[in-house]
Each structure stands twice: as C-alpha cells, then as structure tokens.
C-alpha atoms as a PDB file:
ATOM      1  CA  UNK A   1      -2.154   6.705 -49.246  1.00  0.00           C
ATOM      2  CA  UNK A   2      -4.277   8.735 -47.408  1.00  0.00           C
ATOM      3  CA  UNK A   3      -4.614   8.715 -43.859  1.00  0.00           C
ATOM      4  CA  UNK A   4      -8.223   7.148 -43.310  1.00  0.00           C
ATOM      5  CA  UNK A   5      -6.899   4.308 -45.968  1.00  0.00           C
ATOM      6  CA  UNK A   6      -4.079   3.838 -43.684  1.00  0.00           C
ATOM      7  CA  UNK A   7      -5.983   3.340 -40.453  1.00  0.00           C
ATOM      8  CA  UNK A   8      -8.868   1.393 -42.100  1.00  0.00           C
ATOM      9  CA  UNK A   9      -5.704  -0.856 -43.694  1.00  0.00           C
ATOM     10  CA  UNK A  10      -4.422  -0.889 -40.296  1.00  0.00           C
ATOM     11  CA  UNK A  11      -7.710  -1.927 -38.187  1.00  0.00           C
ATOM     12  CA  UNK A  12      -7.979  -4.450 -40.855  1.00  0.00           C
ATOM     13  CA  UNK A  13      -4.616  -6.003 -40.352  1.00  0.00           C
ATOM     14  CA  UNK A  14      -4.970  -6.054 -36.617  1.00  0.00           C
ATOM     15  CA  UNK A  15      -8.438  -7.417 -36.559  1.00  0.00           C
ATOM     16  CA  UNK A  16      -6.980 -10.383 -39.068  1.00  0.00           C
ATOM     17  CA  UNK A  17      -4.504 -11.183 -36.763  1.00  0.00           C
ATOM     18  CA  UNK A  18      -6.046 -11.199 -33.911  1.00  0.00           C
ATOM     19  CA  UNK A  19      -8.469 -13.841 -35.915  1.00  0.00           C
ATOM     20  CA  UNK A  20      -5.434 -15.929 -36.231  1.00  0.00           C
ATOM     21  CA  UNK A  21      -4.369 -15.615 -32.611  1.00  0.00           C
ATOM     22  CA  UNK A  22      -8.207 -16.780 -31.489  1.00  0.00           C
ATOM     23  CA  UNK A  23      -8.165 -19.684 -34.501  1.00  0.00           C
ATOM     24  CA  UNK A  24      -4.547 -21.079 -33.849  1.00  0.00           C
ATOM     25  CA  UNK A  25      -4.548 -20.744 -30.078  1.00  0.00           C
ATOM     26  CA  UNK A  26      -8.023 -20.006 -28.596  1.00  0.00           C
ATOM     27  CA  UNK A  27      -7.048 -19.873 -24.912  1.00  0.00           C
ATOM     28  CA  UNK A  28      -4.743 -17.382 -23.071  1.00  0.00           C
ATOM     29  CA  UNK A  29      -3.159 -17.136 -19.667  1.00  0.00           C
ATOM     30  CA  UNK A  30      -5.616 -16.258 -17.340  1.00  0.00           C
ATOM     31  CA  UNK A  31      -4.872 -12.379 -16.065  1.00  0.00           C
ATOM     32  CA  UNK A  32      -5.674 -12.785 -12.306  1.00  0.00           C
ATOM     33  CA  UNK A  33      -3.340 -15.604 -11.338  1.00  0.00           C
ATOM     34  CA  UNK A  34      -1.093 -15.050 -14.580  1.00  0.00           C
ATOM     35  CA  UNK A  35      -0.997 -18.553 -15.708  1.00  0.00           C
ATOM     36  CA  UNK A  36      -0.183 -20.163 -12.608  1.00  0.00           C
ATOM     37  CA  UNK A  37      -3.578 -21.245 -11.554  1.00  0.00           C
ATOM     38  CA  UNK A  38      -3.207 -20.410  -7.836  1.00  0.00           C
ATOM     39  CA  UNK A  39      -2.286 -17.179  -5.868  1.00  0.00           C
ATOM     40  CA  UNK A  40       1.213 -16.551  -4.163  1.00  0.00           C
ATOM     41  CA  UNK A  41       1.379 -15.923  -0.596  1.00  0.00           C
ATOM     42  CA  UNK A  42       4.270 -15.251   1.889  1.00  0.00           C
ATOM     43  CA  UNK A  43       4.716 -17.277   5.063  1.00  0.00           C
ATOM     44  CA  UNK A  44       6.378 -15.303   7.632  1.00  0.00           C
ATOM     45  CA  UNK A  45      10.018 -15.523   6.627  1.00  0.00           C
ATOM     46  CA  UNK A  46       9.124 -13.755   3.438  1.00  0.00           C
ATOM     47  CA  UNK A  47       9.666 -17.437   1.212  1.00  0.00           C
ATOM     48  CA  UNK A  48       6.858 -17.487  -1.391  1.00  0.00           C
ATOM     49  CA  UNK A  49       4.055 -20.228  -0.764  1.00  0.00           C
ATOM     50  CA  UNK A  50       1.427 -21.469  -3.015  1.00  0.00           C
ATOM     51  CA  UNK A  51      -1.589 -19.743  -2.150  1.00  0.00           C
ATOM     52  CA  UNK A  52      -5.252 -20.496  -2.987  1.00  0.00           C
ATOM     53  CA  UNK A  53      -6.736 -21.831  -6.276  1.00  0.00           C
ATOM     54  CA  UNK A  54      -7.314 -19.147  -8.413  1.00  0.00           C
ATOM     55  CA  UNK A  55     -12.021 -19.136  -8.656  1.00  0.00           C
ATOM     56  CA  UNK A  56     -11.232 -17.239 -12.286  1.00  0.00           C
ATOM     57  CA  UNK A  57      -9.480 -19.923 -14.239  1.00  0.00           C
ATOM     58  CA  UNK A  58     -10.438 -22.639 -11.726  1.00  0.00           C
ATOM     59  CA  UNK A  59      -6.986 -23.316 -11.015  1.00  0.00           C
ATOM     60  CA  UNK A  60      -6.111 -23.725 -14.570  1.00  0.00           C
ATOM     61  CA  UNK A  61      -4.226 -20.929 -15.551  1.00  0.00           C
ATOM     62  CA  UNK A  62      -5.544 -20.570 -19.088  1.00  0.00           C
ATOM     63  CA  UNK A  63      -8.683 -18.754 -20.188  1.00  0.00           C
ATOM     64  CA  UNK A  64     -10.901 -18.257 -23.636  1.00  0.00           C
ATOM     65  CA  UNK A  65      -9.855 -15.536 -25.086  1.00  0.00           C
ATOM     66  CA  UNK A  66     -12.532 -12.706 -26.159  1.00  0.00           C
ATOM     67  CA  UNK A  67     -12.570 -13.454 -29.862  1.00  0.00           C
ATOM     68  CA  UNK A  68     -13.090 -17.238 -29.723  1.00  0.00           C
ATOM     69  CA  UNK A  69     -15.908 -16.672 -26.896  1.00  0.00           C
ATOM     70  CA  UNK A  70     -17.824 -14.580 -29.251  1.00  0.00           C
ATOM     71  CA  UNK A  71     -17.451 -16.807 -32.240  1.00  0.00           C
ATOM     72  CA  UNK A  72     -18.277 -20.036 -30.255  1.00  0.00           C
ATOM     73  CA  UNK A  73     -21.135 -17.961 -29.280  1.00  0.00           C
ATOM     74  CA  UNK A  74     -22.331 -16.656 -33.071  1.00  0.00           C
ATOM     75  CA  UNK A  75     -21.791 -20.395 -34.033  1.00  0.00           C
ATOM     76  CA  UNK A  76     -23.993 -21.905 -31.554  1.00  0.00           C
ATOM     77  CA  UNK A  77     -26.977 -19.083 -32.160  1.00  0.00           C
ATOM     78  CA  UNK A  78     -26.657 -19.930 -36.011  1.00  0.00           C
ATOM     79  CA  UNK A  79     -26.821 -23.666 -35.319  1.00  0.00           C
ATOM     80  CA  UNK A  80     -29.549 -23.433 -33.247  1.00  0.00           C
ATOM     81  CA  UNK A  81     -31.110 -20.775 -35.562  1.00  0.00           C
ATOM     82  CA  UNK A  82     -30.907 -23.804 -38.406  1.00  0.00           C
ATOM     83  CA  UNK A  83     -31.904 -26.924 -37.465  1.00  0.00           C
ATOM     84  CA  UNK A  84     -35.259 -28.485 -37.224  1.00  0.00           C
END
C-alpha cells in the first residue's frame, strides 16, 4: 500500500469515527468548566469552593460537539431548501 492510500485510508477511518462519536453521543463536556458547569474558586484557607456558573455551557457542563452542529445545521438548510 502506498503511502497516499494509507493516509487517505486513514483520514477516512478517522472521519467515520468521529461520525459515530457525533451520531451515538452528540454532546461533549464543555472545555471551559470541564464538565462541571461552574468554576472553582479558593476561599482563603486554600479549601476549593464552587465558583460561578460557567456563561459557556450555561452551567451545564456538556456542549454540541462540532460535527453534530454542522450536520444539524446542513439538515435544517436542506429542509428549509425543500418545503413549500
């Protein structure tokens, strides 16, 4: 196998399952507050505190995750594109 076959085989493998990932789970942990929906503070005896709400996620931790934005995007242009 040649090495362009190999990295087209390989982009093609990785796009697939990254398909997957979007179809079977479409959100993700949200990368400012990691998942936890708020921030972590420290009070003044160094013991962790819950901070703010997290504006990103909305205090929900989870976000949509790039490939099921754009899809839920395409599919609401062609819908739109289609009806009467």
């Amino acid at each position: 196998m040649t090495p362009i076959l190999l990295a087209i085989a390989c982009l093609i493998a990785i796009t697939l399952g990254y398909g997957g990932l979007c179809a079977a789970s479409p959100f993700g942990d949200c990368r400012k507050c990691r998942g936890m929906g708020h921030a972590l503070k420290h009070d003044r005896k160094g013991r962790l505190k819950r901070g703010k709400d997290c504006r990103r996620c909305r205090a929900t931790g989870k976000r949509i995750r790039l490939g099921r934005w754009l899809y839920n995007r395409a599919a609401r242009i062609h819908r739109a594109g289609t009806t009467d």
